[in-house]
C-alpha atoms as a PDB file:
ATOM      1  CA  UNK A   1     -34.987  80.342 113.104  1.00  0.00           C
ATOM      2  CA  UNK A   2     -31.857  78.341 112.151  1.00  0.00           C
ATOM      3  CA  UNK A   3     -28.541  79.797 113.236  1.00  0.00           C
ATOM      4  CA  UNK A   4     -26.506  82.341 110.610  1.00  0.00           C
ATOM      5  CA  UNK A   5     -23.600  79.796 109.329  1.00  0.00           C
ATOM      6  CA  UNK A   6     -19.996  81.594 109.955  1.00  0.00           C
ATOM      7  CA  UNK A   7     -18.709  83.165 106.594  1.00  0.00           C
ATOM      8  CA  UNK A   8     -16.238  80.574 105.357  1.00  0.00           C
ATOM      9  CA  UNK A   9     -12.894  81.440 104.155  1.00  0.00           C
ATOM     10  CA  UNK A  10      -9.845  79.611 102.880  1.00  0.00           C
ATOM     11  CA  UNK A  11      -6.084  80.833 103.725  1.00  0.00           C
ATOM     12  CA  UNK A  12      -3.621  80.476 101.638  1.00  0.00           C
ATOM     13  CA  UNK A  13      -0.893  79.484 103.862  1.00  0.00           C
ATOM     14  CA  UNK A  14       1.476  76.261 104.724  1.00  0.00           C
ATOM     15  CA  UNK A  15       3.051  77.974 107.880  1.00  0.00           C
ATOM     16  CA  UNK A  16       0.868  76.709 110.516  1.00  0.00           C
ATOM     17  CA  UNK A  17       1.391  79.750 113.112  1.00  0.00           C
ATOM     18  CA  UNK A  18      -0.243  81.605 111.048  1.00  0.00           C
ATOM     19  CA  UNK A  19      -2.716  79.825 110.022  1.00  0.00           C
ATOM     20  CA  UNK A  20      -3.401  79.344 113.735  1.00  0.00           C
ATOM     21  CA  UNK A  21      -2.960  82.926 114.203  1.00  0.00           C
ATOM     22  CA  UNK A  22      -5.586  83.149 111.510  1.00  0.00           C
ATOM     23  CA  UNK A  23      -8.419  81.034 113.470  1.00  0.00           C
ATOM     24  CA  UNK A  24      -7.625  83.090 116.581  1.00  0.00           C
ATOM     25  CA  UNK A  25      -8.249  86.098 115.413  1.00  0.00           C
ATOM     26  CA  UNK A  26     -11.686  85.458 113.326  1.00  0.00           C
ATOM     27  CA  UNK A  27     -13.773  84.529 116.071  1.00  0.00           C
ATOM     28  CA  UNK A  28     -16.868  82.419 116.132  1.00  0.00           C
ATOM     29  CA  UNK A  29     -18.525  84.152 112.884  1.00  0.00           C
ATOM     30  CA  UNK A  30     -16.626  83.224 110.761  1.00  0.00           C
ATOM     31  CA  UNK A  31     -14.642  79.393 109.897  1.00  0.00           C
ATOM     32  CA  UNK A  32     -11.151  79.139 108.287  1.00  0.00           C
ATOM     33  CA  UNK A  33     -10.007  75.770 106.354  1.00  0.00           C
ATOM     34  CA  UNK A  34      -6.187  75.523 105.071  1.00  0.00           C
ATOM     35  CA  UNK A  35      -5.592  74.342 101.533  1.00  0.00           C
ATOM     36  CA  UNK A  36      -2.751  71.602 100.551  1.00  0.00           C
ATOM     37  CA  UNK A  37       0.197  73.071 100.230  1.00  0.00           C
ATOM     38  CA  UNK A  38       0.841  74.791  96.092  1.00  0.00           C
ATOM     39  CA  UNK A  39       3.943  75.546  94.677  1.00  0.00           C
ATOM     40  CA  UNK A  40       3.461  79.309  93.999  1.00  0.00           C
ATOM     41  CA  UNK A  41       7.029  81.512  93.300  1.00  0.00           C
ATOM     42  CA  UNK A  42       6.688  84.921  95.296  1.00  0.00           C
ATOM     43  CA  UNK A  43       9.492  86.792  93.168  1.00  0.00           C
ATOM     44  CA  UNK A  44       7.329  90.430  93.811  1.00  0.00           C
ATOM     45  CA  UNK A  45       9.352  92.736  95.114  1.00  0.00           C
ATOM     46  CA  UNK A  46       6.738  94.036  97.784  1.00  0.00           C
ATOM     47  CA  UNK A  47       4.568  92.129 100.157  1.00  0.00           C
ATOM     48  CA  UNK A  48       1.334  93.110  98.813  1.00  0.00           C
ATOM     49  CA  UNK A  49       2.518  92.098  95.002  1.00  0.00           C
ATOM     50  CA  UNK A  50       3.751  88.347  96.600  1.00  0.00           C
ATOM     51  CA  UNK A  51       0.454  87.918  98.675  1.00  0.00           C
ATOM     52  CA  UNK A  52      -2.075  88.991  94.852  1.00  0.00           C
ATOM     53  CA  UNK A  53       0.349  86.367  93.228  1.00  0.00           C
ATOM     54  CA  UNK A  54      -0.118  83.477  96.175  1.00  0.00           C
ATOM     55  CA  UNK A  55      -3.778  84.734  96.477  1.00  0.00           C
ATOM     56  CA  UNK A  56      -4.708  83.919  93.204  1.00  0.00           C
ATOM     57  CA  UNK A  57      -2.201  81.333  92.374  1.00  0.00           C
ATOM     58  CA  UNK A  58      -4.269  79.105  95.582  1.00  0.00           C
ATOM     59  CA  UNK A  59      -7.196  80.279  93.945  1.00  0.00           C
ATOM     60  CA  UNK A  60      -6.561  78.509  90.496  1.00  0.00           C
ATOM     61  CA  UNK A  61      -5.230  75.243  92.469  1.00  0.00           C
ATOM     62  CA  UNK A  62      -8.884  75.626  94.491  1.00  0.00           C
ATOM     63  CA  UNK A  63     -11.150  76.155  91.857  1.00  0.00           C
ATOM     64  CA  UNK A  64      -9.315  73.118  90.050  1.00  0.00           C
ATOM     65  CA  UNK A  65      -9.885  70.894  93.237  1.00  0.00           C
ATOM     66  CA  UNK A  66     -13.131  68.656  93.182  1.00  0.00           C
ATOM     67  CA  UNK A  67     -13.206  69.279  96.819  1.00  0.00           C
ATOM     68  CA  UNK A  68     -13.826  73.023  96.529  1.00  0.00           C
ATOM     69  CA  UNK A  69     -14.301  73.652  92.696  1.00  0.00           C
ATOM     70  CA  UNK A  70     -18.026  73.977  93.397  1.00  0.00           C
ATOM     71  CA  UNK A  71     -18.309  76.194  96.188  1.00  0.00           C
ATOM     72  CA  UNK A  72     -19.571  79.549  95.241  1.00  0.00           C
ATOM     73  CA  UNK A  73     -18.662  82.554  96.092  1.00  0.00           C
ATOM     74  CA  UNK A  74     -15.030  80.699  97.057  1.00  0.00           C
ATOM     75  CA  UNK A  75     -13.232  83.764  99.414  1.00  0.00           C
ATOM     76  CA  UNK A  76      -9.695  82.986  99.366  1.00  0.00           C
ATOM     77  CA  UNK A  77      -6.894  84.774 100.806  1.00  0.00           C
ATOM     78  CA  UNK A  78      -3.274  84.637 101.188  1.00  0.00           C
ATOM     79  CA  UNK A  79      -0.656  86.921 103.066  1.00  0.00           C
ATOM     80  CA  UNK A  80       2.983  87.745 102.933  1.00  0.00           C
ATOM     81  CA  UNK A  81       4.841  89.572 105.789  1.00  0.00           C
ATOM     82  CA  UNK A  82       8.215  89.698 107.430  1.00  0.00           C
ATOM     83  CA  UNK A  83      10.026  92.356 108.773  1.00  0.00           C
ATOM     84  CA  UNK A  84      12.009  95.446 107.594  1.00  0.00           C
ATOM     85  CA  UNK A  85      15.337  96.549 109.479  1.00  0.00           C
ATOM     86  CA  UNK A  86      16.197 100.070 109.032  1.00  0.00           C
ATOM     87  CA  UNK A  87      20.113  99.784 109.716  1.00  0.00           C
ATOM     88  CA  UNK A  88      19.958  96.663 107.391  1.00  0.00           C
ATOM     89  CA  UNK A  89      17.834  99.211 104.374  1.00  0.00           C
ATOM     90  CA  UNK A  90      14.926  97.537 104.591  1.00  0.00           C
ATOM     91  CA  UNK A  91      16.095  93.951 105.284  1.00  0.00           C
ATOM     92  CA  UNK A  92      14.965  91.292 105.254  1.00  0.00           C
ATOM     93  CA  UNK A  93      12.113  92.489 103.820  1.00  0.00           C
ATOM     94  CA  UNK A  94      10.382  89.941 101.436  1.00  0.00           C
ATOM     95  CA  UNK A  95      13.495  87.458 102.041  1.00  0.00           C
ATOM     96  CA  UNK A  96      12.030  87.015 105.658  1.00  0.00           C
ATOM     97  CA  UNK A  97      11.557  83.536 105.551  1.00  0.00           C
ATOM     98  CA  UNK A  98      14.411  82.448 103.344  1.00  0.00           C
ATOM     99  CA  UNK A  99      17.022  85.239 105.257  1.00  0.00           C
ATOM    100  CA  UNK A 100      19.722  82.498 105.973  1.00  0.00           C
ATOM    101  CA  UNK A 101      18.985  80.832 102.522  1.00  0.00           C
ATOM    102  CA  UNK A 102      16.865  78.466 101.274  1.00  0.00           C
ATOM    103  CA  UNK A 103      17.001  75.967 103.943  1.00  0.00           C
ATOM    104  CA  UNK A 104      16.229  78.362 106.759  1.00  0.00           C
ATOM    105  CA  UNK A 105      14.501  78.208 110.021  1.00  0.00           C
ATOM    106  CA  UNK A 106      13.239  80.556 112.569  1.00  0.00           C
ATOM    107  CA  UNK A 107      16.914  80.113 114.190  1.00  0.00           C
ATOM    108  CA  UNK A 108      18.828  80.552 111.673  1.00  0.00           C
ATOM    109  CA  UNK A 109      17.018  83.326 111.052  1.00  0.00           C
ATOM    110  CA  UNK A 110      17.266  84.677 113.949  1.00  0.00           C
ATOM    111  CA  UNK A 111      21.101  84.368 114.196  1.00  0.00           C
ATOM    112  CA  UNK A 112      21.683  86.035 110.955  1.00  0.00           C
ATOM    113  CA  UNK A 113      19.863  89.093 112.127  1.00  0.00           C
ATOM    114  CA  UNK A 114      21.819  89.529 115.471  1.00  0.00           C
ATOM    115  CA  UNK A 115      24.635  88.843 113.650  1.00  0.00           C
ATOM    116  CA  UNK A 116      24.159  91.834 110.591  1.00  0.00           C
ATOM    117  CA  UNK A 117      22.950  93.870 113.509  1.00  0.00           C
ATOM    118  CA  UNK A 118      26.382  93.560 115.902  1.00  0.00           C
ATOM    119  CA  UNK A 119      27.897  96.742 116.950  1.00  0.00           C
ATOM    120  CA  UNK A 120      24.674  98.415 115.660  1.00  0.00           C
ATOM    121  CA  UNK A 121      23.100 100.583 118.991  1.00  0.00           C
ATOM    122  CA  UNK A 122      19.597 100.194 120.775  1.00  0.00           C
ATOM    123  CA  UNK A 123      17.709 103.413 119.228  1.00  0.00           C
ATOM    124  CA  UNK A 124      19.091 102.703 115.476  1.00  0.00           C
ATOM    125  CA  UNK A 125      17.943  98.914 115.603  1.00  0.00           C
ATOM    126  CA  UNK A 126      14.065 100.436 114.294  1.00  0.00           C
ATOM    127  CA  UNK A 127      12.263  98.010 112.792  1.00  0.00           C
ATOM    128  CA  UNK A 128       8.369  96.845 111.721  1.00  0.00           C
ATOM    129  CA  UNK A 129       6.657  93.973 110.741  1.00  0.00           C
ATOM    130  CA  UNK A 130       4.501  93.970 107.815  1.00  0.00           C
ATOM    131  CA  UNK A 131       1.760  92.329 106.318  1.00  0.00           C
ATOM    132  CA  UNK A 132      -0.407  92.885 103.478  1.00  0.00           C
ATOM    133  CA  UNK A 133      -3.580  90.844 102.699  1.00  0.00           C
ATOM    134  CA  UNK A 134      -4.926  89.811  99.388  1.00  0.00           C
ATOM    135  CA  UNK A 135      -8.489  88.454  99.495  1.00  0.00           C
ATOM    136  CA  UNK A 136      -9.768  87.106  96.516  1.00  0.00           C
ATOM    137  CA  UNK A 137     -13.704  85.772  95.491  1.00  0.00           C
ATOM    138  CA  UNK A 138     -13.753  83.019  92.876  1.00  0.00           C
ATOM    139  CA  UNK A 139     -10.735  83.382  91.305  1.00  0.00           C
ATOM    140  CA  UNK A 140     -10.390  87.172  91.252  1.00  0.00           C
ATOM    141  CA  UNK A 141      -8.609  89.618  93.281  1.00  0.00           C
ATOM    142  CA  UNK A 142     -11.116  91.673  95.285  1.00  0.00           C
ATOM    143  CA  UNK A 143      -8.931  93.586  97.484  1.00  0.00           C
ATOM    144  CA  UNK A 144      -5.722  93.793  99.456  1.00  0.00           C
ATOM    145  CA  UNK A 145      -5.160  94.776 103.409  1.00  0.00           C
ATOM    146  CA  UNK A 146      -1.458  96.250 104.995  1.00  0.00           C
ATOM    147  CA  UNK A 147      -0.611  95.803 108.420  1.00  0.00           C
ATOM    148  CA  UNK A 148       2.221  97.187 110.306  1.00  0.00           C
ATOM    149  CA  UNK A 149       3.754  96.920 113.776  1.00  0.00           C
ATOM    150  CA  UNK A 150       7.188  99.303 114.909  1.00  0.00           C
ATOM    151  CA  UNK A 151       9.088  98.215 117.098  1.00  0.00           C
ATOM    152  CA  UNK A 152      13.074  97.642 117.675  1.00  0.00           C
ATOM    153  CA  UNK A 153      15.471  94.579 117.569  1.00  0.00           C
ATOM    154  CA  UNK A 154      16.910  93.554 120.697  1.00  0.00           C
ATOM    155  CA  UNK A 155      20.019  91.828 121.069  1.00  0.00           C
ATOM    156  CA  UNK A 156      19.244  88.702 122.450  1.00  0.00           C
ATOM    157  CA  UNK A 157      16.074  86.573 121.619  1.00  0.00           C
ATOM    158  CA  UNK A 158      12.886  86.679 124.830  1.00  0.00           C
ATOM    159  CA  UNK A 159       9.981  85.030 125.143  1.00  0.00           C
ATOM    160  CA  UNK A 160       8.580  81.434 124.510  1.00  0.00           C
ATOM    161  CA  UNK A 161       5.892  82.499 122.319  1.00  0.00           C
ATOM    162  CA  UNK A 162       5.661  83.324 118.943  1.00  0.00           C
ATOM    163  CA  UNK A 163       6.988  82.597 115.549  1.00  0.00           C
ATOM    164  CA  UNK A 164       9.851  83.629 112.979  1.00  0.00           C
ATOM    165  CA  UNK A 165      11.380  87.177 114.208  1.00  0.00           C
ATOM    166  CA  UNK A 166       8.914  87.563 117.509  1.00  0.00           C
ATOM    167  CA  UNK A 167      11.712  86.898 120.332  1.00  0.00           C
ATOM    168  CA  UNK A 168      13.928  89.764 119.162  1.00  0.00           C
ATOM    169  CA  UNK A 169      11.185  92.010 118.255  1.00  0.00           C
ATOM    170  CA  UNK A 170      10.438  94.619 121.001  1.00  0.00           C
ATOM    171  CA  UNK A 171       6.806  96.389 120.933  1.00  0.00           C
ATOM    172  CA  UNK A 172       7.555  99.894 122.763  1.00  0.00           C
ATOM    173  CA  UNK A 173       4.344 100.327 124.095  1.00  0.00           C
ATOM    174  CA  UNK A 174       4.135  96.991 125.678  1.00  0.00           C
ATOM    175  CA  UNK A 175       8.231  96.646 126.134  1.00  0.00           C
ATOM    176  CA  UNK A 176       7.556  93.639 125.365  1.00  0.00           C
ATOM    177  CA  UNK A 177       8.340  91.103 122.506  1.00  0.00           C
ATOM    178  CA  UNK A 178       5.936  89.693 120.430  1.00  0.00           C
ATOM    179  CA  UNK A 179       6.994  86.035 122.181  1.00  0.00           C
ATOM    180  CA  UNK A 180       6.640  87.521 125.341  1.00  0.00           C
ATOM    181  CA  UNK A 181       2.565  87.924 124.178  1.00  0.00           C
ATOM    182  CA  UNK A 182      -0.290  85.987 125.182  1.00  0.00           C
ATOM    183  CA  UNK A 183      -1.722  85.085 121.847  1.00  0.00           C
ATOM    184  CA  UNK A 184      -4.744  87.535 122.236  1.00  0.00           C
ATOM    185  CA  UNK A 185      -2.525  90.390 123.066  1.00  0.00           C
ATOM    186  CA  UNK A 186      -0.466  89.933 119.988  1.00  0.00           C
ATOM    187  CA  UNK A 187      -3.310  89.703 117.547  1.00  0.00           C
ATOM    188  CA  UNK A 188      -4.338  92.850 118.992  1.00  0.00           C
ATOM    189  CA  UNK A 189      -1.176  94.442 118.025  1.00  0.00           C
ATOM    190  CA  UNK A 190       0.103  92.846 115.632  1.00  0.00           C
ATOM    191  CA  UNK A 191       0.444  93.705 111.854  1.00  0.00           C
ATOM    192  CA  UNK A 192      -1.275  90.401 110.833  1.00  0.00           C
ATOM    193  CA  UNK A 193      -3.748  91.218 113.006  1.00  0.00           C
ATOM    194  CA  UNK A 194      -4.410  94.643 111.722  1.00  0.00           C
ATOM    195  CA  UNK A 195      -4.402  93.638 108.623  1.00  0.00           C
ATOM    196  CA  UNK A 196      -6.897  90.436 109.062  1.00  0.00           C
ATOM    197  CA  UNK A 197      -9.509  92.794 110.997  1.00  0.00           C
ATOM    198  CA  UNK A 198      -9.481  94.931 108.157  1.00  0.00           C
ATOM    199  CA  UNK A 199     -10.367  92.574 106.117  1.00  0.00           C
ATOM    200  CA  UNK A 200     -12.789  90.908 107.406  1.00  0.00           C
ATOM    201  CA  UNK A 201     -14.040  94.540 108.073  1.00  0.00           C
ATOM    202  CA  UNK A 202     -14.491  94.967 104.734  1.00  0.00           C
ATOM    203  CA  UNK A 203     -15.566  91.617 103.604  1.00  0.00           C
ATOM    204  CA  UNK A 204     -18.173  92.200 106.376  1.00  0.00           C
ATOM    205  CA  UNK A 205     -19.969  95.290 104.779  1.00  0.00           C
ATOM    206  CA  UNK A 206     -19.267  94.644 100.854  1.00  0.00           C
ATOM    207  CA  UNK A 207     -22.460  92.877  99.802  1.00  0.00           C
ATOM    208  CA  UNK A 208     -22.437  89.572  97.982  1.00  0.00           C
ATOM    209  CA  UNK A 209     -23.203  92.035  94.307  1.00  0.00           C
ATOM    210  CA  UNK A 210     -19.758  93.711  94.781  1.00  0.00           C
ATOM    211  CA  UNK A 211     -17.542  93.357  91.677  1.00  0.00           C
ATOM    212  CA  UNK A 212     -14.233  92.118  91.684  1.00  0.00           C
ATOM    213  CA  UNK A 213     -11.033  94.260  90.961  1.00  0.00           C
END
């Protein structure tokens, strides 16, 4: 008897950590191809309402592409995350990746923070990543997944791992930060992580008769 082929999704992502991140985490039962990059605004003012619009935005682009156009079902999904301060009221928030404007990288990011966040003490510097999931199946939004991680924003960057916010961001129960990680360990904690298993949770018991949203 022929092998079971690995459930085949498509992510909905350009930033290649995560789409690393991604492949770590789904094992060897299931396969995970990147899409070229779409121009898709994210002007929702909450994670899970900027990952439905990239989820299905990707899915239009895919199901226009002769390369996947005739693959049926076509799972898609797409995430947004970043991380909420609570001295800051909630920021960055869903300005994560642009913080330090529109030309920003993880440094600049970074820099920004520590520097909103002077002055500020060790136990009010809370913070948590987010992530919510949107998972769509040929064309349609089927469901959406949240993640979250707490944790607190140190005042100087550790670690060599990681992406974005990870140096300053200090996991408690591990003390930690998420660049400190080996890549396993962060998956496991992480709020990308939480919210990937539970997806693929659910995409693992909803039968191939489920209706879309």
């Amino acid at each position: 008897m022929a092998a079971p082929q690995p459930l085949k999704l498509y992510c909905a992502t350009s930033n290649s950590g995560k789409l690393r991140e991604f492949r770590q985490a789904a094992g060897r039962d299931v396969s995970i191809d990147g899409l070229p990059a779409t121009d898709c605004p994210e002007t929702g003012e909450t994670f899970e309402q900027n990952a439905v619009a990239k989820a299905l935005c990707y899915s239009e682009a895919a199901l226009a592409n002769p390369a996947t156009a005739g693959e049926r079902p076509l799972y898609l999904f797409a995430d947004d995350s970043g991380i909420e301060v609570d001295a800051l009221g909630g920021a960055p928030g869903v300005h994560s990746a642009r913080f330090s404007g529109p030309a920003a990288t993880d440094r600049s990011n970074n820099e920004l923070l520590l520097a909103r966040l002077a002055g500020v003490a060790a136990p009010e510097r809370t913070a948590r990543f987010v992530c919510s999931i949107a998972l769509t199946r040929d064309g349609k939004l089927w469901k959406t997944f949240l993640g979250k991680a707490e944790g607190r924003i140190l005042d100087a960057p550790r670690g060599p791992g990681g992406f974005g916010y990870d140096p300053l961001f200090l996991s408690p129960p591990l003390s930690r930060t998420f660049a400190e990680l080996f890549p396993e360990e962060k998956l496991a904690h992480s709020h990308r992580g939480q919210a990937f298993r539970r997806m693929l949770e659910w995409l693992g018991a909803a039968t191939e008769g489920s209706e879309p949203l």
